[in-house]
C-alpha atoms as a PDB file:
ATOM      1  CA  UNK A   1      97.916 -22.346  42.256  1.00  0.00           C
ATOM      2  CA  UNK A   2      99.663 -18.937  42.859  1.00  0.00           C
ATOM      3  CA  UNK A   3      98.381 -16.371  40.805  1.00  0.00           C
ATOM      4  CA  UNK A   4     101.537 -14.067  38.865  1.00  0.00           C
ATOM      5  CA  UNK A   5     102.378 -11.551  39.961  1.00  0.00           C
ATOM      6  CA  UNK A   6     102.321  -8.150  38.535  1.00  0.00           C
ATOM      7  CA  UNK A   7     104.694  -4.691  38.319  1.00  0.00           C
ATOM      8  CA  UNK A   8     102.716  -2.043  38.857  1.00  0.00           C
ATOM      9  CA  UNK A   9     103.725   1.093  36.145  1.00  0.00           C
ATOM     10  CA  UNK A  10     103.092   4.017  38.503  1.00  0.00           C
ATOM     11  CA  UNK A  11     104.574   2.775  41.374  1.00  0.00           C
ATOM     12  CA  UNK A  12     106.863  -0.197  40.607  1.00  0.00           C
ATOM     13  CA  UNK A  13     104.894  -1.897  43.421  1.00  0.00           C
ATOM     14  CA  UNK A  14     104.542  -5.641  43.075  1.00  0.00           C
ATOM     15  CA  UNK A  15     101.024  -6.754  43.605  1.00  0.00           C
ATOM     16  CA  UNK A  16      98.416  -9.508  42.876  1.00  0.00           C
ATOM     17  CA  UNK A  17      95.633  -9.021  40.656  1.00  0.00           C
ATOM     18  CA  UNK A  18      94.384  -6.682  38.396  1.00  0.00           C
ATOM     19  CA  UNK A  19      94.517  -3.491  40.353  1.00  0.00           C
ATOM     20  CA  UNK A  20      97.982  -2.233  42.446  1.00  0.00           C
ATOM     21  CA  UNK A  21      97.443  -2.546  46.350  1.00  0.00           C
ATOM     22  CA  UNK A  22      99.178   0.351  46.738  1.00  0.00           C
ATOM     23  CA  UNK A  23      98.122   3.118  44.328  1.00  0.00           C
ATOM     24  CA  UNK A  24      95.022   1.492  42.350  1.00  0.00           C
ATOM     25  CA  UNK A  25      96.968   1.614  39.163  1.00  0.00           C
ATOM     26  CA  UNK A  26      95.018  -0.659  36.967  1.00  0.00           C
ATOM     27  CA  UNK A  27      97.081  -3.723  35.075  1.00  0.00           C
ATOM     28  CA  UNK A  28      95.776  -2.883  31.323  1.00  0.00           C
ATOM     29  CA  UNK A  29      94.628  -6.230  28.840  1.00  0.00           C
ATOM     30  CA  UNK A  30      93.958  -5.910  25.028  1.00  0.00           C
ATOM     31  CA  UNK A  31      90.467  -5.909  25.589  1.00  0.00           C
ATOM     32  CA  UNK A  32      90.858  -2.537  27.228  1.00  0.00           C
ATOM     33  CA  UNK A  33      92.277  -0.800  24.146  1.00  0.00           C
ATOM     34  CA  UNK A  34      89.236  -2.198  21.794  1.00  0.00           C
ATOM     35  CA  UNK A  35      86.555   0.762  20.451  1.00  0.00           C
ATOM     36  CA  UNK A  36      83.698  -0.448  22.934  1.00  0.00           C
ATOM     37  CA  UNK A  37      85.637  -0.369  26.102  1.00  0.00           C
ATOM     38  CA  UNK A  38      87.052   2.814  25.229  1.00  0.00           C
ATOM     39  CA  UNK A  39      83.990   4.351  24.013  1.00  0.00           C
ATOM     40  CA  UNK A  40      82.580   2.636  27.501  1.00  0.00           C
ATOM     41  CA  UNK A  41      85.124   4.235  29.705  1.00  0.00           C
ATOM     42  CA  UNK A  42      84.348   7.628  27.860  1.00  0.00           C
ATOM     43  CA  UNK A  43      80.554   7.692  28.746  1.00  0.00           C
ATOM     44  CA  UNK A  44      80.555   5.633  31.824  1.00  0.00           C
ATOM     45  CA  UNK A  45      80.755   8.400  34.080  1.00  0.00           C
ATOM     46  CA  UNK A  46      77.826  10.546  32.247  1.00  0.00           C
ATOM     47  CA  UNK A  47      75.622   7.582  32.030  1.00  0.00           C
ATOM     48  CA  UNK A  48      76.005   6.115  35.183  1.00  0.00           C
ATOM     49  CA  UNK A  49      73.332   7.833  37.538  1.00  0.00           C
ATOM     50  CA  UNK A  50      74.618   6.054  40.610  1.00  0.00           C
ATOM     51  CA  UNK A  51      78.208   7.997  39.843  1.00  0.00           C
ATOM     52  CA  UNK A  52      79.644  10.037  42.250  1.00  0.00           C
ATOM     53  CA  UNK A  53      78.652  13.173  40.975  1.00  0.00           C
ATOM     54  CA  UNK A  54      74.846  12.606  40.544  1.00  0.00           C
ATOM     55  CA  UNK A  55      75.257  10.941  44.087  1.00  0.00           C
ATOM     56  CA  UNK A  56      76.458  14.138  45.447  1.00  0.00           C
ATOM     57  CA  UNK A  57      74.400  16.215  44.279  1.00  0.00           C
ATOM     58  CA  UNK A  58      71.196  14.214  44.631  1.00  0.00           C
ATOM     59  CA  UNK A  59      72.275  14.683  48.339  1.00  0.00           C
ATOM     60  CA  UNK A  60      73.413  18.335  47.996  1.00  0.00           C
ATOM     61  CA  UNK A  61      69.889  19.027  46.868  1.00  0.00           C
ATOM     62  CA  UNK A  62      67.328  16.950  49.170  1.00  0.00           C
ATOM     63  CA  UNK A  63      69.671  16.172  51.980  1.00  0.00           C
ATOM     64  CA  UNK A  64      70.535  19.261  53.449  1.00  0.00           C
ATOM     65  CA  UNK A  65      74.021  18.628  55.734  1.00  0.00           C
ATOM     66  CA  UNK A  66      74.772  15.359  54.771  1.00  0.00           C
ATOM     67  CA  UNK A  67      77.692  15.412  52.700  1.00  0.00           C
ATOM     68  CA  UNK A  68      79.212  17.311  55.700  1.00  0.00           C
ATOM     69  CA  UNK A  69      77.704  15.009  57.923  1.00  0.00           C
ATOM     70  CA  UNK A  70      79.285  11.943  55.946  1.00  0.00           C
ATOM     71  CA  UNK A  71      82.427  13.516  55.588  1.00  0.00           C
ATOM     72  CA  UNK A  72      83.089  13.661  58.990  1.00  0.00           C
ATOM     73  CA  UNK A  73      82.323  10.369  59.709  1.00  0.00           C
ATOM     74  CA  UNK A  74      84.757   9.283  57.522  1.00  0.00           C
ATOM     75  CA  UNK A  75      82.222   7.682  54.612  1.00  0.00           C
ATOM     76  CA  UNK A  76      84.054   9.533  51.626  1.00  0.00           C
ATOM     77  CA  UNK A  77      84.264   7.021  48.925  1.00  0.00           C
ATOM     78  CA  UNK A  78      80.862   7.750  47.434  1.00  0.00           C
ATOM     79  CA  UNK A  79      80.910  11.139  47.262  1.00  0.00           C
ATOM     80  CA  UNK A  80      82.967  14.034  45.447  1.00  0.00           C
ATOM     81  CA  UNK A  81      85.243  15.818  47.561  1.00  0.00           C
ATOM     82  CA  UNK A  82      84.139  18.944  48.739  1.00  0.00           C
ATOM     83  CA  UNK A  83      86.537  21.180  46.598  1.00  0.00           C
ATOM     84  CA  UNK A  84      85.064  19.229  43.742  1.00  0.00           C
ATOM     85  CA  UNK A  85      81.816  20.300  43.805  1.00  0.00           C
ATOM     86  CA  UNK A  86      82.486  23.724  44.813  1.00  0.00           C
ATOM     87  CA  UNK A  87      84.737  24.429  41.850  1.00  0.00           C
ATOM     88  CA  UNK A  88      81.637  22.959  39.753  1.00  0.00           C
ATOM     89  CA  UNK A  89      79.746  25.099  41.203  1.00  0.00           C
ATOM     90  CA  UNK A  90      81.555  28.113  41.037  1.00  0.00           C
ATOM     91  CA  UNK A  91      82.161  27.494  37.060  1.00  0.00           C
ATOM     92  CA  UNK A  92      78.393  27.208  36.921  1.00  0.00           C
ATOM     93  CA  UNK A  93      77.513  30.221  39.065  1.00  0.00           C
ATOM     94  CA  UNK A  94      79.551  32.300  36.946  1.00  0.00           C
ATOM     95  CA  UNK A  95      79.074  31.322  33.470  1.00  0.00           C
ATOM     96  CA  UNK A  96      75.481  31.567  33.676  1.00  0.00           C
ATOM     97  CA  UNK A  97      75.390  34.816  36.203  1.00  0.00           C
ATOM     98  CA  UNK A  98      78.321  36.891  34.818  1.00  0.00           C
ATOM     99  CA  UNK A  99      76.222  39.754  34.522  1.00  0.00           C
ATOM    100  CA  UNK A 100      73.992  39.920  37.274  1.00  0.00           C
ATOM    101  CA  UNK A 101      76.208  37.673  39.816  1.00  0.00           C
ATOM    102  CA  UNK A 102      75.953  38.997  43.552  1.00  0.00           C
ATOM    103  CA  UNK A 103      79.777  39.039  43.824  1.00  0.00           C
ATOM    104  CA  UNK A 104      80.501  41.868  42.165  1.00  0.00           C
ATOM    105  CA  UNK A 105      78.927  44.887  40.585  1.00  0.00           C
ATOM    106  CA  UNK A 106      78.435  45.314  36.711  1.00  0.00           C
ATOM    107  CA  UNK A 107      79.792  48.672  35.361  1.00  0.00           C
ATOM    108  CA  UNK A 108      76.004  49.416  34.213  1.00  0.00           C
ATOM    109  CA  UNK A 109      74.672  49.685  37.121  1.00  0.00           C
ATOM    110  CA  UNK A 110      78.478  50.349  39.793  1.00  0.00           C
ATOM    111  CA  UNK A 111      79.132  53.665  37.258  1.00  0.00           C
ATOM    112  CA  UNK A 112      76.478  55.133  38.571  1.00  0.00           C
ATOM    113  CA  UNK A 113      76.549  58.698  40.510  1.00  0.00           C
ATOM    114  CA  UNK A 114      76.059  57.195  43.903  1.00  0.00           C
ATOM    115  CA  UNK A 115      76.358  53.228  44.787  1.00  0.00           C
ATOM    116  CA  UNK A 116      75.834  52.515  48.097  1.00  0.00           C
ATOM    117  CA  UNK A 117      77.252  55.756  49.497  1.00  0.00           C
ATOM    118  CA  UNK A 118      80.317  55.825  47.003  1.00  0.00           C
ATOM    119  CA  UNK A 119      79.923  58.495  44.587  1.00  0.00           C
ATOM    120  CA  UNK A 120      81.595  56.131  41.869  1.00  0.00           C
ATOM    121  CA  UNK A 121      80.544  58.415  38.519  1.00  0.00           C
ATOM    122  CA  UNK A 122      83.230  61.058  39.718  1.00  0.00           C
ATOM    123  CA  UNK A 123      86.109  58.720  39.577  1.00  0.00           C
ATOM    124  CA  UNK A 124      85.428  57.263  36.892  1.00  0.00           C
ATOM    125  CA  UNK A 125      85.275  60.581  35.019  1.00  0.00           C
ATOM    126  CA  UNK A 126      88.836  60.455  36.623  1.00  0.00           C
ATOM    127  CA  UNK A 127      90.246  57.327  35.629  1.00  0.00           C
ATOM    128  CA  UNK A 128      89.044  58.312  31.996  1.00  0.00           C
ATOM    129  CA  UNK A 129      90.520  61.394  31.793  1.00  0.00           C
ATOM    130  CA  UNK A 130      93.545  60.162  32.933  1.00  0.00           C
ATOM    131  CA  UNK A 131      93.845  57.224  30.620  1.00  0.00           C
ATOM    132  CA  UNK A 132      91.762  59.123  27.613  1.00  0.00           C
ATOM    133  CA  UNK A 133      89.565  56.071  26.625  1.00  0.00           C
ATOM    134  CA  UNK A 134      85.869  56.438  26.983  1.00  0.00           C
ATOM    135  CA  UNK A 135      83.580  55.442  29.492  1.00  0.00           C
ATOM    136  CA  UNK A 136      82.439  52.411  27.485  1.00  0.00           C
ATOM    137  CA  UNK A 137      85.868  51.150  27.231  1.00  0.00           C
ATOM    138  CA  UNK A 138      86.581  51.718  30.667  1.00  0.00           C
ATOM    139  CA  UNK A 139      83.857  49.566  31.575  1.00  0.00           C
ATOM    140  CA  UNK A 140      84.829  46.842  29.394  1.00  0.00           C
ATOM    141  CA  UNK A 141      88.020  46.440  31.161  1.00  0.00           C
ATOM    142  CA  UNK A 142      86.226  46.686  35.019  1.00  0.00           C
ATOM    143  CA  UNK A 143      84.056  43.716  33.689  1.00  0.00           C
ATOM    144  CA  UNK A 144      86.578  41.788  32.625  1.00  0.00           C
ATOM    145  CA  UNK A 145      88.962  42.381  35.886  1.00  0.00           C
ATOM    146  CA  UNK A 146      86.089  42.478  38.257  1.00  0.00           C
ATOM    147  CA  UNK A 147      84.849  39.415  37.373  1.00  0.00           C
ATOM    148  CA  UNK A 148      88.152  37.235  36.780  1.00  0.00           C
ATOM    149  CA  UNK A 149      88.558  39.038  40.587  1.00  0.00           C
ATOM    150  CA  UNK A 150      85.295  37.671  41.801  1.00  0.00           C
ATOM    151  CA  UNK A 151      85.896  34.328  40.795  1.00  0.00           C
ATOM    152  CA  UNK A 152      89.354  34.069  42.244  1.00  0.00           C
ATOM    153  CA  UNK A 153      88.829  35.326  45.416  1.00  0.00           C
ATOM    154  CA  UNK A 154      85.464  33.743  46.259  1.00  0.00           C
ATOM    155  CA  UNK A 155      86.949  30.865  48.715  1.00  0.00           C
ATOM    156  CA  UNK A 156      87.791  33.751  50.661  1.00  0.00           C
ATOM    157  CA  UNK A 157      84.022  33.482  51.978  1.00  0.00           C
ATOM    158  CA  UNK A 158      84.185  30.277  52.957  1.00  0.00           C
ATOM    159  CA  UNK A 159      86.385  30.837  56.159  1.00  0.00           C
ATOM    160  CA  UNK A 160      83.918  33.502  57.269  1.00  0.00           C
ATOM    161  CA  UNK A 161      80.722  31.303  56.679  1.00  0.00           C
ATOM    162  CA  UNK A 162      82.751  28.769  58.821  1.00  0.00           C
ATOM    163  CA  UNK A 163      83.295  31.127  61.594  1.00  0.00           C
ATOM    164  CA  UNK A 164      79.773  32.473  61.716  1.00  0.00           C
ATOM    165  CA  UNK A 165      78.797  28.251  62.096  1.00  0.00           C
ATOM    166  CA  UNK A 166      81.570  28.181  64.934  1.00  0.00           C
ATOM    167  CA  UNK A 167      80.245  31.094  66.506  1.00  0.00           C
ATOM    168  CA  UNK A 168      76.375  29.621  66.335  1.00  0.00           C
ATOM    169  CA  UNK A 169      78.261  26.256  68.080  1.00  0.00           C
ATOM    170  CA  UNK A 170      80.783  27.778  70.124  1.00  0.00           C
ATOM    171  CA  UNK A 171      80.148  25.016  72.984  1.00  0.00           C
ATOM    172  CA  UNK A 172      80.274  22.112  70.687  1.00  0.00           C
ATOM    173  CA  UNK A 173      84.073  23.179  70.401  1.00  0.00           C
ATOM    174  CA  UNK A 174      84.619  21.339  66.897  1.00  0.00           C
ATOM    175  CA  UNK A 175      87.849  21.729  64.818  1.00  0.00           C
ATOM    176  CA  UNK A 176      87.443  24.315  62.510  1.00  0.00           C
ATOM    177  CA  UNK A 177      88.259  22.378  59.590  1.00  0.00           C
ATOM    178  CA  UNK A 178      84.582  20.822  60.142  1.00  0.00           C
ATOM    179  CA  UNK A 179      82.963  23.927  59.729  1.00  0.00           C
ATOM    180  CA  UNK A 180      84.975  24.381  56.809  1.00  0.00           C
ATOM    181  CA  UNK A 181      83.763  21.144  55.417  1.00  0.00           C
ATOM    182  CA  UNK A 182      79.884  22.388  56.191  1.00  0.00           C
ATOM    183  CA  UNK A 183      80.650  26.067  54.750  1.00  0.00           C
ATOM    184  CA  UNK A 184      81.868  24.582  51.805  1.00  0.00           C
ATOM    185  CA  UNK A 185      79.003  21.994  50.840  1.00  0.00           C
ATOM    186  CA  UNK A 186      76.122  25.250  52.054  1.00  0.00           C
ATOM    187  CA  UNK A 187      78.247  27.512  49.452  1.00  0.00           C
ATOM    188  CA  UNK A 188      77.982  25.260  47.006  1.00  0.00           C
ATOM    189  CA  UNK A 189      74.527  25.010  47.292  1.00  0.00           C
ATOM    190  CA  UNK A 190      73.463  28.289  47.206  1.00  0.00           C
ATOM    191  CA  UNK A 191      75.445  29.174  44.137  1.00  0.00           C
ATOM    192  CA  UNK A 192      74.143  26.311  41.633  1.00  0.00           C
ATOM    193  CA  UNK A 193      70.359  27.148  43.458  1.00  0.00           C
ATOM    194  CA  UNK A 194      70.981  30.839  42.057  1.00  0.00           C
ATOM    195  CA  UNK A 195      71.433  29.413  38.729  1.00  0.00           C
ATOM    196  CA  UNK A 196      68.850  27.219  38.641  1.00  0.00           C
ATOM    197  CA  UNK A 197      66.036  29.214  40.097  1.00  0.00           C
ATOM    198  CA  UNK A 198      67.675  32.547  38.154  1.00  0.00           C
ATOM    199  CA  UNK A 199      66.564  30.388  34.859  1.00  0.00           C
ATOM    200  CA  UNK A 200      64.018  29.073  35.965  1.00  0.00           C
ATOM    201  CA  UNK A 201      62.320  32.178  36.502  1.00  0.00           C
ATOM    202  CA  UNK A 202      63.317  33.640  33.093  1.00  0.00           C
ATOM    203  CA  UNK A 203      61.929  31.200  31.572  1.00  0.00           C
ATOM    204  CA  UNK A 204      58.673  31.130  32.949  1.00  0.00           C
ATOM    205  CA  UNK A 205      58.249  35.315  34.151  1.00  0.00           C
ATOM    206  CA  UNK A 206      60.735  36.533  31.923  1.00  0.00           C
ATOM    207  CA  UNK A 207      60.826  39.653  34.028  1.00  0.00           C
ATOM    208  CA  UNK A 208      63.423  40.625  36.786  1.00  0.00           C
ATOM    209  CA  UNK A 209      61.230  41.263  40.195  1.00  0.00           C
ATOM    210  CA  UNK A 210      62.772  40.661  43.701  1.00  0.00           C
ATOM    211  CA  UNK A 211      59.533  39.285  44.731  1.00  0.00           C
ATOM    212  CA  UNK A 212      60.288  36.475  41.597  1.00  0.00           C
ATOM    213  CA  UNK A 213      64.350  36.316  42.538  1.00  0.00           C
ATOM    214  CA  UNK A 214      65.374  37.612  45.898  1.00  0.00           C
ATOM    215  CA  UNK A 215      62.534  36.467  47.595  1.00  0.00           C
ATOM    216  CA  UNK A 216      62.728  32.628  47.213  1.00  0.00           C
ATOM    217  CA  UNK A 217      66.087  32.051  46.896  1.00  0.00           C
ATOM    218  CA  UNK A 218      66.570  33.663  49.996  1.00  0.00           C
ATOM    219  CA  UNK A 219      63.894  31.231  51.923  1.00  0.00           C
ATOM    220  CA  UNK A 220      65.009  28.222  50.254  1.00  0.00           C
ATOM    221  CA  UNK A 221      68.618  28.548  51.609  1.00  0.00           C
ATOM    222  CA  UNK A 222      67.438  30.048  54.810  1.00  0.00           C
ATOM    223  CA  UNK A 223      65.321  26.500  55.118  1.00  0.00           C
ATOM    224  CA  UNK A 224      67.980  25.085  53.890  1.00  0.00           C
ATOM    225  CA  UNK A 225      70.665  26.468  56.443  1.00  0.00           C
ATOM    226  CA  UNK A 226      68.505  24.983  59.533  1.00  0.00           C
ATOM    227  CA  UNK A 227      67.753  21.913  57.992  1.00  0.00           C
ATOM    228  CA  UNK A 228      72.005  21.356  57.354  1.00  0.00           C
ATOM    229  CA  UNK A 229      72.449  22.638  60.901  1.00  0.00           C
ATOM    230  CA  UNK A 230      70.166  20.020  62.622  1.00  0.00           C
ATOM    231  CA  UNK A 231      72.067  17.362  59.993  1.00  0.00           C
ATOM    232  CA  UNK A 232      75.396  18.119  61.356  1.00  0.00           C
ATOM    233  CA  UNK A 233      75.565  19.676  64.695  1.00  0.00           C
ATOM    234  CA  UNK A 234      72.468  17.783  65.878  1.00  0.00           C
ATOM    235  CA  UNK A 235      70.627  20.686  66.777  1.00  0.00           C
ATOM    236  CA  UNK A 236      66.896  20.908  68.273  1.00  0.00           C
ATOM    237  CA  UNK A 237      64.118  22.082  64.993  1.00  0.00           C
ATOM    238  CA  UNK A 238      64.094  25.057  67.991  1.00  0.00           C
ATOM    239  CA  UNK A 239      67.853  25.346  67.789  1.00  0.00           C
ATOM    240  CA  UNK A 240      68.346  25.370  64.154  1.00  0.00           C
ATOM    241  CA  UNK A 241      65.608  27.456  63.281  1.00  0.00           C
ATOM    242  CA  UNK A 242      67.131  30.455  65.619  1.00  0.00           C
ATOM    243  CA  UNK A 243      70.686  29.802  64.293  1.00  0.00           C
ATOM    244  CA  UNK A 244      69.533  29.824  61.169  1.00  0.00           C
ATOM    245  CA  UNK A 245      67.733  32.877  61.329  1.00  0.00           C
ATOM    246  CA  UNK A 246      70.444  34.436  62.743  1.00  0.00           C
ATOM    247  CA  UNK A 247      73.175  33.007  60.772  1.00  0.00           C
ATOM    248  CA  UNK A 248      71.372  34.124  57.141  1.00  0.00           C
ATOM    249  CA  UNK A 249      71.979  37.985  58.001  1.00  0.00           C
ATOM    250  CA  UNK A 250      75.787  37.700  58.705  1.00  0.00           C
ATOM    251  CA  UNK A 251      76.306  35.465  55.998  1.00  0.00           C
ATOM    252  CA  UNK A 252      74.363  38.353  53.703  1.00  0.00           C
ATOM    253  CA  UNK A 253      76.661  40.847  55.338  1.00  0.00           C
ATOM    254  CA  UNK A 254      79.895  39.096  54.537  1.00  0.00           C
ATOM    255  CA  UNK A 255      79.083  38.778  51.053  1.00  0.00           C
ATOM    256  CA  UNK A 256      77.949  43.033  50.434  1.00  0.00           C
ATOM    257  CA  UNK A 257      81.458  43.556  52.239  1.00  0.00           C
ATOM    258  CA  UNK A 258      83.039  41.033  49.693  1.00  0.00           C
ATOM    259  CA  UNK A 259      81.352  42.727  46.692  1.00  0.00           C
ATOM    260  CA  UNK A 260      82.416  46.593  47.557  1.00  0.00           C
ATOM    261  CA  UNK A 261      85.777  44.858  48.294  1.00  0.00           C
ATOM    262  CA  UNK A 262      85.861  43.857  45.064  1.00  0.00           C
ATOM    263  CA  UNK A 263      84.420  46.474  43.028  1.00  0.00           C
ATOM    264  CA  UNK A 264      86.325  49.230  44.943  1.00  0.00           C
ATOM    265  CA  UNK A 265      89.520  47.982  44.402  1.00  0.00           C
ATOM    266  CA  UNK A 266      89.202  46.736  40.734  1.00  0.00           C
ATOM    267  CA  UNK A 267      88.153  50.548  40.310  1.00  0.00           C
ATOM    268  CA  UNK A 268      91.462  51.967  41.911  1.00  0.00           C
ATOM    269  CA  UNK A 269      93.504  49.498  40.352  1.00  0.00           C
ATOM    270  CA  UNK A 270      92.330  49.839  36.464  1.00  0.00           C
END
């Protein structure tokens, strides 16, 4: 006996079933519009451990490179897509590290008399003689621009991270979008890692100390870095480890050069 068929309401496709072959439009019964299956479909996804986001990051976390890895072989269906989970993480990076994010420079400690070779304090006895508001409410509006800057101009580090991985595999000649893909799963890392370990160590220190902060978090996605390296390019430990080592200081550099970017401008442009 031929089953009906059905019109789907997205498409106007015709299709068999309860699901449209050609968009995955799902053919809705009354069952679906009854309290439990709505109150189902509202906590499904937070419940569900196996879902696609606890999936991916149970494998950003403990399987360094293998989201990349996966990606490129073409097994996507389980996981989030890799601008997914970096806008997640970029939320989380910078509601929880507004003020001390490495991004950008807070007023308290950028209006200072000398920053890194700038003298800074000058110009912005400048800017607030020119605009005759104090310094405090100066600085209010160099947060608030600095960091809505920070935030929307942060993807522009993921190009570079991908070139410095290029660079480390020149002879593997890949497409650049796969470094992409592996600069984008490493960022995302390291910013929710930040978080985590940045509260972590509040709670338990409760005092800021590089040797508490800097130190560890720089390790971790140093170790981290070779371990995704000998994931996805199929590096030697040997190979990895030097690439890694390597490949840590550049990405460091890219991000001071992205900060000053940042905080120099928003200064001029207040």
């Amino acid at each position: 006996m031929n089953e009906p068929r059905h019109s789907c309401p997205s498409c106007d496709n015709q299709f068999v079933g309860r699901y449209c072959n050609q968009c995955g439009e799902k053919l809705l019964e009354e069952k679906d519009f009854q309290l439990t299956s709505i109150f189902e479909q509202a906590i499904g996804p937070i419940t569900n451990l196996d879902s696609k986001f606890f999936r991916t990051l149970k494998a950003l976390f403990f399987q360094p490179g293998l989201l990349t890895a996966k990606y490129i072989q073409g097994i996507r269906v389980p996981y989030m897509k890799p601008f997914q989970i970096f806008i997640i993480a970029n939320i989380f990076f910078f509601i929880f590290l507004s003020e001390i994010d490495i991004f950008r420079t807070p007023s308290k400690w950028f209006f200072t008399a000398h920053y890194d070779g700038v003298n800074v304090l000058e110009q912005v006895r400048e800017i607030i003689a020119a605009k005759e508001i104090s310094q405090a409410e100066l600085a209010v509006l160099y947060d608030a621009k600095s960091s809505n800057l920070a935030k929307g101009f942060i993807f522009l580090l993921l190009p570079i991270i991908a070139l410095i991985a290029l660079l480390l595999h020149w002879k593997q000649k890949l497409a650049f979008g796969k470094h992409i893909i592996f600069s984008i799963h490493y960022f995302a890392f390291v910013l929710i890692f930040a978080v985590l370990w940045t509260e972590i160590v509040d709670v338990v220190v409760q005092e800021f100390h590089n040797l508490y902060y800097v130190v560890p978090i720089q390790l971790i996605i140093t170790i981290y870095l070779v371990i995704a390296f000998r994931r996805v390019y199929k590096d030697s430990w040997w190979q990895a480890s030097w690439k890694g080592l390597l490949g840590i200081p550049f990405i460091g550099i890219a991000i001071q050069v992205y900060r000053m970017s940042i905080n120099i401008w928003t200064l001029n442009h207040l």
